[in-house]
Protein backbone atom coordinates (compact mmCIF):
# COMPACT_ATOMS: atom_id res chain seq x y z
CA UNK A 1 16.96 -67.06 55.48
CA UNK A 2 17.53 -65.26 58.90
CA UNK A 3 14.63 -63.30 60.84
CA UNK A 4 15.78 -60.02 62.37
CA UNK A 5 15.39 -59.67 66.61
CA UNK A 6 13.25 -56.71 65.30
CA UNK A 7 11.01 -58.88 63.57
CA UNK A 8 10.06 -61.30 65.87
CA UNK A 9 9.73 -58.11 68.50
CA UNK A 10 7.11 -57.01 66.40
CA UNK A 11 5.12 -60.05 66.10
CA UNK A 12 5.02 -59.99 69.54
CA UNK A 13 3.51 -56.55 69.71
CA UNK A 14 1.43 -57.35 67.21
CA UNK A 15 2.82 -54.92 65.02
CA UNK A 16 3.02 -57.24 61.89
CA UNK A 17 0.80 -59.59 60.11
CA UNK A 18 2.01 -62.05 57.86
CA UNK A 19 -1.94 -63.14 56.87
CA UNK A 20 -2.39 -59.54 55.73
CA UNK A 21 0.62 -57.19 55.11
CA UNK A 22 2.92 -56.77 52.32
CA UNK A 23 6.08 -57.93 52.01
CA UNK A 24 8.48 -57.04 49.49
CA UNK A 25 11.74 -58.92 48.40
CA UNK A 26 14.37 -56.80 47.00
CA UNK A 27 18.07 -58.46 45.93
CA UNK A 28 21.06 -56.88 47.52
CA UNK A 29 23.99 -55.27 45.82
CA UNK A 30 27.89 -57.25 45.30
CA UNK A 31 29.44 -57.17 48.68
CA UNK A 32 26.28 -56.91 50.72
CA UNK A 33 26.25 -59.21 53.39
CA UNK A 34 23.40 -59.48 55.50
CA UNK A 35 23.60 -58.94 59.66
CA UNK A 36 20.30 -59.52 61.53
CA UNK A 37 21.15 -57.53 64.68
CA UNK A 38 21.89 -54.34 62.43
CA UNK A 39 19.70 -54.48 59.73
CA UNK A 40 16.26 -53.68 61.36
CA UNK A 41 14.88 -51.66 59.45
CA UNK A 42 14.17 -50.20 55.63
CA UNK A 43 16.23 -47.16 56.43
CA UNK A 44 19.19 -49.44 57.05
CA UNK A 45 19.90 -50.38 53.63
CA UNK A 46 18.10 -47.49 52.03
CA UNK A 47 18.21 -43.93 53.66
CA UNK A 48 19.41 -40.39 52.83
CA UNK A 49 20.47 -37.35 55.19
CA UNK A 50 18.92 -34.92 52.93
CA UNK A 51 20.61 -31.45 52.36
CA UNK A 52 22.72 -30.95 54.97
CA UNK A 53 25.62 -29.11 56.26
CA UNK A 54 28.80 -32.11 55.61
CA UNK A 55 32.25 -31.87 56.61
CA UNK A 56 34.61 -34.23 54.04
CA UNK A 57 38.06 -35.16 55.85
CA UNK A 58 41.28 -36.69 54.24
CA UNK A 59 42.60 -36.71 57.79
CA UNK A 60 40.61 -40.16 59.06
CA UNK A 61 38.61 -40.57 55.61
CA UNK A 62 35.25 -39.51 57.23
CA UNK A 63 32.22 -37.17 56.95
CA UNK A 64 30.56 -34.92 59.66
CA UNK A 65 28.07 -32.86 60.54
CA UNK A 66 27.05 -30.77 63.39
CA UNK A 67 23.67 -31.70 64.03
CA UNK A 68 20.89 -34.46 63.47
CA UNK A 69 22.33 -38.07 63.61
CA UNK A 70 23.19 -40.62 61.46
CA UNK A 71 22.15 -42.81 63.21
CA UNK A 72 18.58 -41.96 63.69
CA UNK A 73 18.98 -41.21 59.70
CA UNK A 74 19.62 -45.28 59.90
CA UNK A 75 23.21 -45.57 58.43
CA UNK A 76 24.93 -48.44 59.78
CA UNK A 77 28.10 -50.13 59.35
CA UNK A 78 28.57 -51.69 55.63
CA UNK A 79 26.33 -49.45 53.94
CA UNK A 80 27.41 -48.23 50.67
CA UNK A 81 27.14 -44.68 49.97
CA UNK A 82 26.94 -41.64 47.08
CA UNK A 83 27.19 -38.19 47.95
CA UNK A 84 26.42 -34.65 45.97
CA UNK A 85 29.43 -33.62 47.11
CA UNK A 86 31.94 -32.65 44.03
CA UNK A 87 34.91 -33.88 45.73
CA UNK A 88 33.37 -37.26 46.76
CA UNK A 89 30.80 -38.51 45.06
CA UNK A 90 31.38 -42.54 45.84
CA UNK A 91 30.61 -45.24 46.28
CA UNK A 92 32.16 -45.50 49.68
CA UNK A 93 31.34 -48.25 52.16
CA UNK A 94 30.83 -47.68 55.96
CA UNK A 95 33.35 -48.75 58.32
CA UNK A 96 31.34 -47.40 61.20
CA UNK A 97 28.84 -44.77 61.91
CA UNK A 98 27.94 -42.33 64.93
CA UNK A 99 25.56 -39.62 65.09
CA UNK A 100 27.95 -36.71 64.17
CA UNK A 101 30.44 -38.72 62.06
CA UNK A 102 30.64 -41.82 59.32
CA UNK A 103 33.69 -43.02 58.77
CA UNK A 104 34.83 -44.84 55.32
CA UNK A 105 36.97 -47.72 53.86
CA UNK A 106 37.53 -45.74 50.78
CA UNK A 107 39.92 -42.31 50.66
CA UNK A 108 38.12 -39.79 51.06
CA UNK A 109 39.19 -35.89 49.78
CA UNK A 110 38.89 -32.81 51.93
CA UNK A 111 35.34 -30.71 51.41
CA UNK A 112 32.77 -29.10 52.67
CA UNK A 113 29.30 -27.82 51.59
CA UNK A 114 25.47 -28.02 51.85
CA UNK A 115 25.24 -31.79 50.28
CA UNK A 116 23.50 -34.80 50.71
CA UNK A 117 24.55 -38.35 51.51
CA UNK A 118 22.59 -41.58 50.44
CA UNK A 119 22.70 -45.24 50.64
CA UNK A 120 21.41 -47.59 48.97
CA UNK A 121 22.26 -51.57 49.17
CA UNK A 122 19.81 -52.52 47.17
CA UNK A 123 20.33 -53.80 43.30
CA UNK A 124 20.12 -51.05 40.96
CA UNK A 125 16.82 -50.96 38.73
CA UNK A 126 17.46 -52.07 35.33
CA UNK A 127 17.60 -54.97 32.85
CA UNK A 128 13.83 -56.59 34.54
CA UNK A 129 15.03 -55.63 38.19
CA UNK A 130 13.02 -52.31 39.93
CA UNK A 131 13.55 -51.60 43.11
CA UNK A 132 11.53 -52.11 45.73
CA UNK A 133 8.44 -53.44 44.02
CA UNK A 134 8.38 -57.48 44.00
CA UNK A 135 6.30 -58.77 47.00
CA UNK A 136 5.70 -62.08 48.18
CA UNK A 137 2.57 -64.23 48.05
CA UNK A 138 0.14 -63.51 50.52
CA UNK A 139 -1.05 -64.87 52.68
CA UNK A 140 1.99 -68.00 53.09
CA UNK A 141 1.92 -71.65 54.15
CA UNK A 142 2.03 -72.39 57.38
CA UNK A 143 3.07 -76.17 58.42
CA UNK A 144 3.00 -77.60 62.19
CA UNK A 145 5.50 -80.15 62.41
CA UNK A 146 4.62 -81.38 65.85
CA UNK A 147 7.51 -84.29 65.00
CA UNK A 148 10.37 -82.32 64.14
CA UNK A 149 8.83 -79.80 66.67
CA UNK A 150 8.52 -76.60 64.10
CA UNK A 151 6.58 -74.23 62.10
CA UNK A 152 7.39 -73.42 58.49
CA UNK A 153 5.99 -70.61 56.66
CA UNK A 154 6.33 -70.83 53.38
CA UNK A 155 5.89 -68.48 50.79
CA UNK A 156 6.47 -69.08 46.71
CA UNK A 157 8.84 -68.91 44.38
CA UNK A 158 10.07 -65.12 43.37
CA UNK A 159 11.13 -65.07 39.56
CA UNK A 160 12.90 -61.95 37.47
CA UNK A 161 13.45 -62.28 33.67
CA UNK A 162 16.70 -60.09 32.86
CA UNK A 163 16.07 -58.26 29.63
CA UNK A 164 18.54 -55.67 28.17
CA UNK A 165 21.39 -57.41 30.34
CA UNK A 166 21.86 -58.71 32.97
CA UNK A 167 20.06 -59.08 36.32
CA UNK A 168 23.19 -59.34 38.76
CA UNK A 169 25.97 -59.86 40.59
CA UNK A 170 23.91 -59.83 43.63
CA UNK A 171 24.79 -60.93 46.70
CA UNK A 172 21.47 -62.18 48.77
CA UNK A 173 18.26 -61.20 49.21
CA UNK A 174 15.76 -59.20 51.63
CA UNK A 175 12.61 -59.18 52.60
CA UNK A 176 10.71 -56.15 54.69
CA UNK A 177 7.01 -55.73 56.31
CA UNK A 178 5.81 -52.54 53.34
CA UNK A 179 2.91 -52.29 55.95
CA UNK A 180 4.29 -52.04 59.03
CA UNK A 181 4.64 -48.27 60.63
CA UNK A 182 9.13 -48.62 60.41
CA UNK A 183 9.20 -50.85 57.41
CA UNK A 184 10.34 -53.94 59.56
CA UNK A 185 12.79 -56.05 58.04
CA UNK A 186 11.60 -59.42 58.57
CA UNK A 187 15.02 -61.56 56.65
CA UNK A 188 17.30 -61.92 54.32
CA UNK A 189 20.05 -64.41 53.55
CA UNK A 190 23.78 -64.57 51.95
CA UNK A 191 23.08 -66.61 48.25
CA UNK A 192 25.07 -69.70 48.20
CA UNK A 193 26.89 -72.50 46.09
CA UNK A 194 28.30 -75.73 48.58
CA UNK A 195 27.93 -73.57 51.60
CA UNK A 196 29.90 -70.57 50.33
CA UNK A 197 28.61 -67.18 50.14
CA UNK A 198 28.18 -66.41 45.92
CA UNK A 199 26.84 -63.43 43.73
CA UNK A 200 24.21 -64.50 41.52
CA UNK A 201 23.51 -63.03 37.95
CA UNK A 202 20.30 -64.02 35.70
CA UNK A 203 22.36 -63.44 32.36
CA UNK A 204 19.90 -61.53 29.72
CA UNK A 205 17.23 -63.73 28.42
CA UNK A 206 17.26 -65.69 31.63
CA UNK A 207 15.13 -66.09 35.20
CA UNK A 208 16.88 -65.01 38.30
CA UNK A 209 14.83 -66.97 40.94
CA UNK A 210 15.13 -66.93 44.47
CA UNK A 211 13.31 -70.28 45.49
CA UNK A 212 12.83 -72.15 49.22
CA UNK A 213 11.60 -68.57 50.77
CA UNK A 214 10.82 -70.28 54.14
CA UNK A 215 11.10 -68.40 57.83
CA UNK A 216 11.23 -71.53 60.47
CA UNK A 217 10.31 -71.47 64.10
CA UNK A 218 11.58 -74.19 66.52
CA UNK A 219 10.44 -74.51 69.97
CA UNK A 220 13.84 -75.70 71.69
């Protein structure tokens, strides 16, 4: 897994306790893909704009407003997104974002109205997954390696059981600071098979485990 900038930031300031607060996994959607320098934060996988005044445009397949920011809101580039909005309900993914406009991969249909806008990257509940509730082992293993000149902290093994169906496709997972005042994003990582970036699915009946949960620190 990779730490976020953001992370390590608040270490620093002391903002973040790995002995003490929780930290919850959660497994990303199909097509996620995981970008330390933009996912900081909770609100950058999971956020709303509440009911707002939005502005749906064929012209450049976007949305608007005329106040607040999405940004501050914390959409960011990649997000995938539902709206209220009749016309254009989603999903949509974000090709990029400023405060007064989002603009989309997907067509999108003219509108206009009092609506709301949501994202959420994060695996549906269902079939033995719920969001946001899994957290890790507290507190971790921590391991000086004064030969390889590291630190691993270690924490263990996170198991689902898909019942009903299937747990899955799911692209990586992510793990975020539930204690910490901004809901820090501390990692996450693409899944793999030989190196390649691969969805995952726990097939009913079966454990989807996400094993080797391990942030590293080397002193170059």
């Amino acid at each position: 897994m990779t730490v976020t900038n953001h992370y390590l930031y608040q270490l620093r300031q002391k903002a973040i306790s790995l002995a003490s607060d929780t930290l919850i996994i959660m497994l990303m959607r199909s097509g996620f893909v995981f970008n330390p320098l933009v996912h900081r934060m909770l609100i950058n996988v999971k956020t709303n704009t509440g009911s707002i005044a939005l502005t749906w445009s064929a012209t450049d397949n976007s949305v608007s407003r005329g106040s607040g920011s999405f940004v501050t809101d914390g959409f960011v580039e990649g997000n995938q997104c539902t709206s209220t909005d009749g016309s254009n309900p989603g999903p949509f993914t974000i090709a990029s974002v400023t405060a007064l406009k989002i603009y989309f991969n997907e067509t999108i249909v003219n509108s206009s109205g009092t609506e709301t806008l949501t994202s959420d990257d994060e695996l549906p509940t269902g079939n033995g997954y719920t969001q946001i509730t899994e957290t890790l082992s507290t507190p971790p293993e921590s391991v000086e390696d004064n030969v390889n000149n590291k630190v691993d902290t270690t924490w263990d093994d996170v198991v689902w059981i898909a019942s009903g169906g299937d747990i899955g496709p799911s692209a990586a997972s992510l793990i975020f600071d539930d204690t910490s005042s901004d809901d820090t994003i501390v990692m996450g990582g693409q899944f793999l098979e030989n190196g390649v970036p691969t969805d995952q699915t726990a097939t009913d009946g079966n454990p989807f485990t996400v094993a080797d949960i391990v942030e590293r620190a080397i002193n170059y």
